[in-house]
C-alpha atoms as a PDB file:
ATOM      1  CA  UNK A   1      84.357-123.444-202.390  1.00  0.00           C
ATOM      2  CA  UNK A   2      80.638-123.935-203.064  1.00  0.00           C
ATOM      3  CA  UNK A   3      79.385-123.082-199.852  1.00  0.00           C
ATOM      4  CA  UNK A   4      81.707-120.317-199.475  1.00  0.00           C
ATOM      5  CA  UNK A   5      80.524-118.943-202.922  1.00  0.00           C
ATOM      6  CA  UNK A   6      77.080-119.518-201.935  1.00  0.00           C
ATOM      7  CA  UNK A   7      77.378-117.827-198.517  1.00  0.00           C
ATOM      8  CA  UNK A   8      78.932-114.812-199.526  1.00  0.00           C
ATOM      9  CA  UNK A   9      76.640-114.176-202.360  1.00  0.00           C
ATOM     10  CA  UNK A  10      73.466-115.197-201.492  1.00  0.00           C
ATOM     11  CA  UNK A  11      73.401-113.255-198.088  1.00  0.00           C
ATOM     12  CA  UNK A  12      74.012-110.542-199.746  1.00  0.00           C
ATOM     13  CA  UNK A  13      71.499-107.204-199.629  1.00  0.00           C
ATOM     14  CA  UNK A  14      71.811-106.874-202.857  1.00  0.00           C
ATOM     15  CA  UNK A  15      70.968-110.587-203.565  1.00  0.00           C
ATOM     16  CA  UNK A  16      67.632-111.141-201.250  1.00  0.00           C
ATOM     17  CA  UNK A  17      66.604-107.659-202.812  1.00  0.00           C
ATOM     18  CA  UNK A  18      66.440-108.691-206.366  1.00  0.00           C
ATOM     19  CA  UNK A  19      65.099-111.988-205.436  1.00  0.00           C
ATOM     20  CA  UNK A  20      62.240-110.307-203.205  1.00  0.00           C
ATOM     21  CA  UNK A  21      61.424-108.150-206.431  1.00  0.00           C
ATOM     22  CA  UNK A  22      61.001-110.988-208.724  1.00  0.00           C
ATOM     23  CA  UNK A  23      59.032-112.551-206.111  1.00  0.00           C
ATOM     24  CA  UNK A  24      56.728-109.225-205.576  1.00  0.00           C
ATOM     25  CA  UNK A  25      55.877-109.177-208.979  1.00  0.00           C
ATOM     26  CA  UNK A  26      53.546-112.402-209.064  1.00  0.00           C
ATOM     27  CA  UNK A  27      52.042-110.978-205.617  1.00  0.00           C
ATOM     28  CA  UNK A  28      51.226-107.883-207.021  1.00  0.00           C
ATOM     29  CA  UNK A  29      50.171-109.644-210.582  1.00  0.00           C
ATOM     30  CA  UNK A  30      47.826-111.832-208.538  1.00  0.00           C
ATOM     31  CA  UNK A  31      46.604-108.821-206.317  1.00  0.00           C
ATOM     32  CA  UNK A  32      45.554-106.602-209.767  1.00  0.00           C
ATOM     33  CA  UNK A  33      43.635-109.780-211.394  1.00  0.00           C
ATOM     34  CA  UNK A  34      41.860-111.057-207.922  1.00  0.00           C
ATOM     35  CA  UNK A  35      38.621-109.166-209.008  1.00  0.00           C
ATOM     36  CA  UNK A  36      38.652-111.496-211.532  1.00  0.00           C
ATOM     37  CA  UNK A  37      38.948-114.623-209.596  1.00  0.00           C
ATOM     38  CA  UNK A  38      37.232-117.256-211.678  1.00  0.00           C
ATOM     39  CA  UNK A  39      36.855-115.603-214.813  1.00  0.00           C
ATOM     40  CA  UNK A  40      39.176-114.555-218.187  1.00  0.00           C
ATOM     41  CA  UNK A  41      41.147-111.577-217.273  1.00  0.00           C
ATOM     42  CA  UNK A  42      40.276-108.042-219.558  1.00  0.00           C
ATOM     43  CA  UNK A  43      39.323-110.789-222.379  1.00  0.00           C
ATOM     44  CA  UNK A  44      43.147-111.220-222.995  1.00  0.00           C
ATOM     45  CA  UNK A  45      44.815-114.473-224.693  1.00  0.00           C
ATOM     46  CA  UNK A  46      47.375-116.849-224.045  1.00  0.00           C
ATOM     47  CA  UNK A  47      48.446-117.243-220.828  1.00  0.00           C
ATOM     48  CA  UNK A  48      47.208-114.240-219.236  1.00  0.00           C
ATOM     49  CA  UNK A  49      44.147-114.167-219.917  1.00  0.00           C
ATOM     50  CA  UNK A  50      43.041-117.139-217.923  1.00  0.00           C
ATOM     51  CA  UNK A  51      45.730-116.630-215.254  1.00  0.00           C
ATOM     52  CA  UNK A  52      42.624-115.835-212.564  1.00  0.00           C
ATOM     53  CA  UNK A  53      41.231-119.414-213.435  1.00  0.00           C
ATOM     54  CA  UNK A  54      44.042-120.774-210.889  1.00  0.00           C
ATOM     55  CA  UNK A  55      47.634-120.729-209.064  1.00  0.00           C
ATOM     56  CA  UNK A  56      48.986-122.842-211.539  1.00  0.00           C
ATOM     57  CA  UNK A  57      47.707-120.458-214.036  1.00  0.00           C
ATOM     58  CA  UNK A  58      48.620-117.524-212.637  1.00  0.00           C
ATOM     59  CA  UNK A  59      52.440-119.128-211.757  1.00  0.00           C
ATOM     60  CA  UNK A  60      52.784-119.484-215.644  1.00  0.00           C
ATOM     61  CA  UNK A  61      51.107-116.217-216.607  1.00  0.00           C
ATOM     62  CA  UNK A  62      54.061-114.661-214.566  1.00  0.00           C
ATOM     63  CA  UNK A  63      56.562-116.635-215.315  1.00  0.00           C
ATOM     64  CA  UNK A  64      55.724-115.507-219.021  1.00  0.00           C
ATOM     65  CA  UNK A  65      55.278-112.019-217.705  1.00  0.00           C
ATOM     66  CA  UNK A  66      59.145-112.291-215.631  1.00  0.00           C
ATOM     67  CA  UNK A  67      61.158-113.658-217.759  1.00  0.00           C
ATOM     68  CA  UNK A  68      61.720-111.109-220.302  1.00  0.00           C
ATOM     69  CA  UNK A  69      63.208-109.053-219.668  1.00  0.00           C
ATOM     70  CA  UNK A  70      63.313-108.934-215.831  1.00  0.00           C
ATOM     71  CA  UNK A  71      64.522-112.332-214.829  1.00  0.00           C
ATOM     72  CA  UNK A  72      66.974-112.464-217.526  1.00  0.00           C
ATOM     73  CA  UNK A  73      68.549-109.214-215.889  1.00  0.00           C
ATOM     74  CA  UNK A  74      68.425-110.264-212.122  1.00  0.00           C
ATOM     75  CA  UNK A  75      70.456-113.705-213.060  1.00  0.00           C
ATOM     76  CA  UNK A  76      72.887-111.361-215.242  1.00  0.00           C
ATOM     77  CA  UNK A  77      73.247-109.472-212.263  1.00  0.00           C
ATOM     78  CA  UNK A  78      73.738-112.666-209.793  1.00  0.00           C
ATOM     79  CA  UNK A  79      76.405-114.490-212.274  1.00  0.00           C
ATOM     80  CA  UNK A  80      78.397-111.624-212.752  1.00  0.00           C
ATOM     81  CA  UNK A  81      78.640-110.874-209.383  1.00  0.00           C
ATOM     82  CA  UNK A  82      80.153-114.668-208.753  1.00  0.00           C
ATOM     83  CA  UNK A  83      82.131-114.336-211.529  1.00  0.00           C
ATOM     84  CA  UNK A  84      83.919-110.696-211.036  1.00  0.00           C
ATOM     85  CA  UNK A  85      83.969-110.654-207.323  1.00  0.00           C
ATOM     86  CA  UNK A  86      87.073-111.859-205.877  1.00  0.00           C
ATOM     87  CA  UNK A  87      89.007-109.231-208.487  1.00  0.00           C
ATOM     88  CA  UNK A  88      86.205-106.621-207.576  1.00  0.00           C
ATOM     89  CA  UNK A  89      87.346-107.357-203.815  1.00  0.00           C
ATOM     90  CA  UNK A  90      91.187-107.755-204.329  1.00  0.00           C
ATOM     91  CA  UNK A  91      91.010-110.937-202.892  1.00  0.00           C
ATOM     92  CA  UNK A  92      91.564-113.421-206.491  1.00  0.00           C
ATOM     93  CA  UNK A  93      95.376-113.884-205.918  1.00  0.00           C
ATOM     94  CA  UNK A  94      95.179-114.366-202.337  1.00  0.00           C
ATOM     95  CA  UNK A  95      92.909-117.497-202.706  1.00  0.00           C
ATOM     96  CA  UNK A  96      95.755-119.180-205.203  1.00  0.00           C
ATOM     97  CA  UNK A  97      98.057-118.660-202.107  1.00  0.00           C
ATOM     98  CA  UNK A  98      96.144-120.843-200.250  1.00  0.00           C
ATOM     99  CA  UNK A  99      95.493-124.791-201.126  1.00  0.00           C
ATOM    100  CA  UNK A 100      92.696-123.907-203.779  1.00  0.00           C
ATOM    101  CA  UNK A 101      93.678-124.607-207.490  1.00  0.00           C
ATOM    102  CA  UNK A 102      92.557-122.484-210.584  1.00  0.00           C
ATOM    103  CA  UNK A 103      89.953-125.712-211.067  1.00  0.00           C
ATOM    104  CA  UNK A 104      88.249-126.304-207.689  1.00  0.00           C
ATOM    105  CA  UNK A 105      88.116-122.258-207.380  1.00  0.00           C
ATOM    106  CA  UNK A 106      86.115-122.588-211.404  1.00  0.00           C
ATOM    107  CA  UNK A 107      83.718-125.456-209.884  1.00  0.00           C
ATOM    108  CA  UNK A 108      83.022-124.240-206.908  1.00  0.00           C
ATOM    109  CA  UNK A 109      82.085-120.478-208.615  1.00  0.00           C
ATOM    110  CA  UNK A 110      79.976-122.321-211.687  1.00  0.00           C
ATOM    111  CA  UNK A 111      77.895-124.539-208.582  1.00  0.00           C
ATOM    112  CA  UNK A 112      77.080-120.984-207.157  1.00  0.00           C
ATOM    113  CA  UNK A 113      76.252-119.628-210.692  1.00  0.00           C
ATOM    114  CA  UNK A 114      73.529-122.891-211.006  1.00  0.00           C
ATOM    115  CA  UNK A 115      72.028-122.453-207.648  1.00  0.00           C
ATOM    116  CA  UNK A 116      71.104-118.789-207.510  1.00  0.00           C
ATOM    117  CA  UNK A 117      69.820-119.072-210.953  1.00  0.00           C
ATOM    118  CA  UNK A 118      67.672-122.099-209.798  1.00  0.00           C
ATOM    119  CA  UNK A 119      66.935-120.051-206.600  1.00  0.00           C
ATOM    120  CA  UNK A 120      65.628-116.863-208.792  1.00  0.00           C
ATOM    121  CA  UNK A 121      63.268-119.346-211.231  1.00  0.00           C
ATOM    122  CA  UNK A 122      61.801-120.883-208.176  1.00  0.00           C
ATOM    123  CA  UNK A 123      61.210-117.328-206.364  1.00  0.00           C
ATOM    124  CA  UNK A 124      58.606-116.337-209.596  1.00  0.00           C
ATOM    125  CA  UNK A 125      56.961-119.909-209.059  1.00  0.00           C
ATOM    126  CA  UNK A 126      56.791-120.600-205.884  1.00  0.00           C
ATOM    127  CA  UNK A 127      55.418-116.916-204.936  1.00  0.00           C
ATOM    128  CA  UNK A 128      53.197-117.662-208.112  1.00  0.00           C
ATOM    129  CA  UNK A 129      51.934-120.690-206.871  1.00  0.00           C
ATOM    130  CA  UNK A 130      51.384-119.432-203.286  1.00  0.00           C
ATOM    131  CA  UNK A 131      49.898-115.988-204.338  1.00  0.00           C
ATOM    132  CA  UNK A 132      47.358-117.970-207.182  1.00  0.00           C
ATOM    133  CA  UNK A 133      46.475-120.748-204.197  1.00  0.00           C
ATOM    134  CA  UNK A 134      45.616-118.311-201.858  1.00  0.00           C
ATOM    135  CA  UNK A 135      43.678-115.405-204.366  1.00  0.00           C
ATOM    136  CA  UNK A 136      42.599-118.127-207.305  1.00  0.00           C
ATOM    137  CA  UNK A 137      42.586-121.696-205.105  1.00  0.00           C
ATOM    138  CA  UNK A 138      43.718-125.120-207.046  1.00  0.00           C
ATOM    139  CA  UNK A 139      41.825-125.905-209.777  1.00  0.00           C
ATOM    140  CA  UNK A 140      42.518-127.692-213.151  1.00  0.00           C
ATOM    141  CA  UNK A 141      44.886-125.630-215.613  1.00  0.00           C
ATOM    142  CA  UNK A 142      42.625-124.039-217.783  1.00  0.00           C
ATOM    143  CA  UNK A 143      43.286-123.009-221.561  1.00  0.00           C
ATOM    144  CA  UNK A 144      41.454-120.783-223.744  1.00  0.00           C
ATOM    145  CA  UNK A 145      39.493-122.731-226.584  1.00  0.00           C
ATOM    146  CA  UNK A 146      40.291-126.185-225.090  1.00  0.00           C
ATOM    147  CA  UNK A 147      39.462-128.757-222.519  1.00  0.00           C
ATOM    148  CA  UNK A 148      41.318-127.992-218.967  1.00  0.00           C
ATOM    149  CA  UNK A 149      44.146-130.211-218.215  1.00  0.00           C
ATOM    150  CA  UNK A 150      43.640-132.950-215.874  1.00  0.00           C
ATOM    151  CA  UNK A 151      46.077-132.886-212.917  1.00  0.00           C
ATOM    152  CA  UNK A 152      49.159-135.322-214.771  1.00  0.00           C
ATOM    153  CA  UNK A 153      49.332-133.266-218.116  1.00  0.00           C
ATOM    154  CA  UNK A 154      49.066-130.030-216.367  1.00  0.00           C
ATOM    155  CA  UNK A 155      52.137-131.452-213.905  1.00  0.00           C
ATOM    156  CA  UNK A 156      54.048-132.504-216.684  1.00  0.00           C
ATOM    157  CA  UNK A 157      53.540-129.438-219.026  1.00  0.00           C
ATOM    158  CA  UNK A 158      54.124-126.986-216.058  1.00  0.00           C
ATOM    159  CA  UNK A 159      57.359-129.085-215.234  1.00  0.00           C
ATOM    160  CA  UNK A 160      58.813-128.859-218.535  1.00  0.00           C
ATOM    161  CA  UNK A 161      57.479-125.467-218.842  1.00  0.00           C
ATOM    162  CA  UNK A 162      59.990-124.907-215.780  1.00  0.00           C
ATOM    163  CA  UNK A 163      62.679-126.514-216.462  1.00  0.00           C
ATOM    164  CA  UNK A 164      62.994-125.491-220.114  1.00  0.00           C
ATOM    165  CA  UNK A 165      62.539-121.739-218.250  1.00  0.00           C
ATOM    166  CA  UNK A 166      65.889-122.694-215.928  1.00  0.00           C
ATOM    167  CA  UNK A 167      67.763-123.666-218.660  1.00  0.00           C
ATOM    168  CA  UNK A 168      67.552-120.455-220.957  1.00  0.00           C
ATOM    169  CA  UNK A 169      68.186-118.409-217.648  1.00  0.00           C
ATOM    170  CA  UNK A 170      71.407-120.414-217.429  1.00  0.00           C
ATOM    171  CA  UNK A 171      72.411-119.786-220.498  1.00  0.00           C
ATOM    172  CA  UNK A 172      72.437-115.807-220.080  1.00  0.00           C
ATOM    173  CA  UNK A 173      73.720-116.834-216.086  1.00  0.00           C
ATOM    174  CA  UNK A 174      76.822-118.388-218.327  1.00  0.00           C
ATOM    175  CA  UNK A 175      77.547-115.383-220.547  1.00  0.00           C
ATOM    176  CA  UNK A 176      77.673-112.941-217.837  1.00  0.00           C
ATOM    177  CA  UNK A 177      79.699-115.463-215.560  1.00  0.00           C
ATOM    178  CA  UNK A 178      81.989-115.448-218.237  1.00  0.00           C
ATOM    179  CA  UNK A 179      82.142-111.331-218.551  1.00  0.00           C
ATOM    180  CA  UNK A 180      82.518-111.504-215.315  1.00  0.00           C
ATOM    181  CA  UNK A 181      85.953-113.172-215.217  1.00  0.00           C
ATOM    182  CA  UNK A 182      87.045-111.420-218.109  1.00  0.00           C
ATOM    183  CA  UNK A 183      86.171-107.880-218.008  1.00  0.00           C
ATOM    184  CA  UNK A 184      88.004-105.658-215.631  1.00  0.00           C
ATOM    185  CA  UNK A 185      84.921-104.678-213.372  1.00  0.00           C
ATOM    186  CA  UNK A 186      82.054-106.810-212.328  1.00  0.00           C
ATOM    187  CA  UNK A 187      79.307-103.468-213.163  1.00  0.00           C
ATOM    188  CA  UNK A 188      81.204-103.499-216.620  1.00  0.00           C
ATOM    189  CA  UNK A 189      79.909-107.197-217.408  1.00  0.00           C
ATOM    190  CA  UNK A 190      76.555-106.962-216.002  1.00  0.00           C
ATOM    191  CA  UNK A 191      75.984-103.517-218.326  1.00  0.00           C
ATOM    192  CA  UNK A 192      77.388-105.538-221.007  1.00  0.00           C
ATOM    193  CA  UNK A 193      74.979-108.747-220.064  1.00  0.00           C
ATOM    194  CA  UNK A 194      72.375-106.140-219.652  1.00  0.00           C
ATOM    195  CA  UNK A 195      72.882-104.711-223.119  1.00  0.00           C
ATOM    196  CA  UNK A 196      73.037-108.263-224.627  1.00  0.00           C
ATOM    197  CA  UNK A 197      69.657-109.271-223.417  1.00  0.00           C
ATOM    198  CA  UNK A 198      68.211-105.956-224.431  1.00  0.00           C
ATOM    199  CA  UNK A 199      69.933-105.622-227.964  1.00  0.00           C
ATOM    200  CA  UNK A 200      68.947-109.603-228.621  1.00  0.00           C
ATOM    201  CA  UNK A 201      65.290-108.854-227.644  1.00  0.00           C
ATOM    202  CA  UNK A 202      65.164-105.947-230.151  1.00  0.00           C
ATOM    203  CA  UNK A 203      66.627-107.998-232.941  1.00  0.00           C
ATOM    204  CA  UNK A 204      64.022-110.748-231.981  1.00  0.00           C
ATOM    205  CA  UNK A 205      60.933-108.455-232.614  1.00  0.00           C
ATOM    206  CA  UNK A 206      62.802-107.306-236.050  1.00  0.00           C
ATOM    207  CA  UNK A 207      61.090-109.690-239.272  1.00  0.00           C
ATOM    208  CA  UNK A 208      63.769-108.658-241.205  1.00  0.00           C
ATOM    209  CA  UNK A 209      66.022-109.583-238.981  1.00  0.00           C
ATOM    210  CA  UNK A 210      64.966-113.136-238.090  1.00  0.00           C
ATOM    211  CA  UNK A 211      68.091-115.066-239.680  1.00  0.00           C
ATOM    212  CA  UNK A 212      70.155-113.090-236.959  1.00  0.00           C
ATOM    213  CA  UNK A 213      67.782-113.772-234.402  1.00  0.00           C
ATOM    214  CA  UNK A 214      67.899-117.496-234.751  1.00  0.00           C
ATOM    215  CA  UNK A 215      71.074-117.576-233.574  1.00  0.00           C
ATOM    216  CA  UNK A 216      70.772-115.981-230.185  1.00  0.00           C
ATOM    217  CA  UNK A 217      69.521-117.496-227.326  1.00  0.00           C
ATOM    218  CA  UNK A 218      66.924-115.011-226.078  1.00  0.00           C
ATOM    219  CA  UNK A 219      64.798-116.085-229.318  1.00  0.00           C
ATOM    220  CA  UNK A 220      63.693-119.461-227.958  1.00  0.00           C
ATOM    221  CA  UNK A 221      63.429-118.044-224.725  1.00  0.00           C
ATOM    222  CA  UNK A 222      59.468-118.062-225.123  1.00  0.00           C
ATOM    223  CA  UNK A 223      58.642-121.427-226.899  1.00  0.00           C
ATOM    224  CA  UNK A 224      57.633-123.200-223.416  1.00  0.00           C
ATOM    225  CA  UNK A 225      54.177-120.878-223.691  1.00  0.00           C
ATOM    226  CA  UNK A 226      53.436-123.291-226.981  1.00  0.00           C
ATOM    227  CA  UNK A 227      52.741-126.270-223.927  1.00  0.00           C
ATOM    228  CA  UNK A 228      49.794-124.133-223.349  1.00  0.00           C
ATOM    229  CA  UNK A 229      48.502-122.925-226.716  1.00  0.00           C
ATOM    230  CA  UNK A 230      45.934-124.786-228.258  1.00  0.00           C
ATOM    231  CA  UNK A 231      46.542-124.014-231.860  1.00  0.00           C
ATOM    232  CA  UNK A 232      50.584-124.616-231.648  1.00  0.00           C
ATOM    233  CA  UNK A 233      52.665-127.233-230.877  1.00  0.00           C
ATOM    234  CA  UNK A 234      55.375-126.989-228.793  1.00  0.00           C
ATOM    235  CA  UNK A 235      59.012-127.020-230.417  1.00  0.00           C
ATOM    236  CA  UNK A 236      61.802-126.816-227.633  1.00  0.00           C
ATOM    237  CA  UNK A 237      64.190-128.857-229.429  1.00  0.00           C
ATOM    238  CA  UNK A 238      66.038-126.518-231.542  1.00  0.00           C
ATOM    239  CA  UNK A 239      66.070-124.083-228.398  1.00  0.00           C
ATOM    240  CA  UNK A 240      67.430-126.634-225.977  1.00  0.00           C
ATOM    241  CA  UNK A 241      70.280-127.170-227.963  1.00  0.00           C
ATOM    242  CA  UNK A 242      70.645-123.689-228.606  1.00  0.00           C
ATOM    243  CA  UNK A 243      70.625-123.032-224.810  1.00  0.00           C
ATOM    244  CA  UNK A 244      72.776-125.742-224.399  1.00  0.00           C
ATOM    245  CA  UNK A 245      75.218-124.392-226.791  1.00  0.00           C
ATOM    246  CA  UNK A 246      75.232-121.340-225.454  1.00  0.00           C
ATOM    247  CA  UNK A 247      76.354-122.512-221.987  1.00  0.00           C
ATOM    248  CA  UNK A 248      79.180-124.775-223.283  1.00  0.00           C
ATOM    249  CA  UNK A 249      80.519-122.263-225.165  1.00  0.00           C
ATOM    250  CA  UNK A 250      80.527-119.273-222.247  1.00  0.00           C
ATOM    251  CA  UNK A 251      81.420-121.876-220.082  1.00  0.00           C
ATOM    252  CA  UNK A 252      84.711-122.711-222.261  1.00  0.00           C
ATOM    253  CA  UNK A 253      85.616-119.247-222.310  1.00  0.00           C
ATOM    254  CA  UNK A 254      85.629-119.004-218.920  1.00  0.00           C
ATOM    255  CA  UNK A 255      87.223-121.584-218.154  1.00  0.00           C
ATOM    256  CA  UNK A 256      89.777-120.225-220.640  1.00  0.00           C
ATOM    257  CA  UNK A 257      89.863-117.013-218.872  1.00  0.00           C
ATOM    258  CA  UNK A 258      90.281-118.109-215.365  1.00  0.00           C
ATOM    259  CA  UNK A 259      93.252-121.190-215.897  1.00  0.00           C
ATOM    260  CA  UNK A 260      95.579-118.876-218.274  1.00  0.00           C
ATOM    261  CA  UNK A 261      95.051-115.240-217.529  1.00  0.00           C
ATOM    262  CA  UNK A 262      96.552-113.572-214.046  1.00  0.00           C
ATOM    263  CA  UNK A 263      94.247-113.580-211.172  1.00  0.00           C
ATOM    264  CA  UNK A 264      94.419-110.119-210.813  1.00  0.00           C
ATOM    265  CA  UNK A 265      94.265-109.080-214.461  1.00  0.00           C
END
């Protein structure tokens, strides 16, 4: 069931499309900063301003850039495609005629859902990477007001930096699987994903809002920039089990949704 998922919606136009987009957008990034190969970009802070400095700069200067609220949207758009498909198609009944139980149908959908997100996280750094190598060249990760990195904390920060990245995306991947399965049309959960990560960021940038913002995902989506800051220190606890959370419980419901409602509901 996982390859099938993974060959029917990965080939997809509409798949390679969005993943070529989030892939342009470090290419172009890298293209509009090359005059400033070297140097600090339009005296900016954080990560973009020394994202010309080199291509593991400029991978996590888009990565920051990406993931809200672009790459949040294109895995919305991915999961709820898995996850709303087979009714979208008329097909969801059929494949419980055949020799593939509620369960192995469930698995072999949430494997696709993990893959394609992994798949649109490594499009941003990979074309970061290759984009920075060939524009900025490798060169030690370099932070405003402090030493560079030396090549095994820069690995490890950008790694972490990554991976803490892949798990927020699943997280919002996991909501929108689960509207997916239990709204009646697949565009119906992604604008209701869509709306979700929109809404949340708005509540995020309210002050007066912040004990309602703790308590949605999308406001630890940004703590993996603290690896980088010089004057902060990096707290991803509370947001990896936030994340985590977050995925159990969309994952529940969908599992919920798919072994007790009709197939063609």
């Amino acid at each position: 069931m996982l390859r099938v998922e993974l060959t029917t919606q990965l080939l997809r136009i509409r798949t390679l499309v969005a993943l070529a987009c989030l892939a342009a957008v470090p290419v172009f990034a890298g293209l509009a900063t090359m005059s400033s190969a070297g140097h600090r970009y339009n005296n900016q802070s954080g990560l973009f301003g020394p994202s010309p400095y080199s291509a593991l700069n400029h991978a996590m200067a888009s990565l920051q850039f990406i993931a809200p609220p672009l790459l949040p949207i294109v895995v919305a758009s991915l999961a709820s495609a898995i996850g709303s498909a087979d009714r979208d198609w008329g097909t969801l009944r059929y494949l419980y005629v055949t020799p593939v139980s509620r369960a192995r149908l469930l698995a072999g959908k949430l494997g696709a859902v993990a893959v394609v997100t992994a798949a649109a996280n490594l499009c941003v750094l990979v074309a970061g990477l290759l984009i920075g190598l060939a524009l900025f060249g490798w060169h030690p990760f370099h932070i405003i007001g402090a030493p560079d990195l030396n090549a095994g904390d820069a690995t490890a920060r950008v790694l972490a930096a990554s991976g803490y990245t892949l798990l927020c995306m699943l997280s919002i991947a996991a909501i929108a699987f689960a509207l997916g399965l239990l709204l009646p049309r697949g565009a119906e959960a992604l604008g209701t994903a869509v709306t979700f990560v929109v809404v949340a960021g708005i509540l995020n940038g309210q002050p007066a809002l912040h004990t309602v913002a703790v308590m949605l995902p999308v406001h630890y989506w940004q703590s993996w920039t603290h690896l980088f800051d010089p004057t902060a220190t990096a707290a991803l606890g509370t947001g990896t089990v936030c994340q985590i959370a977050t995925i159990v419980l969309a994952t529940g419901v969908a599992v919920l949704v798919l072994l007790r409602r009709d197939p063609a509901a």
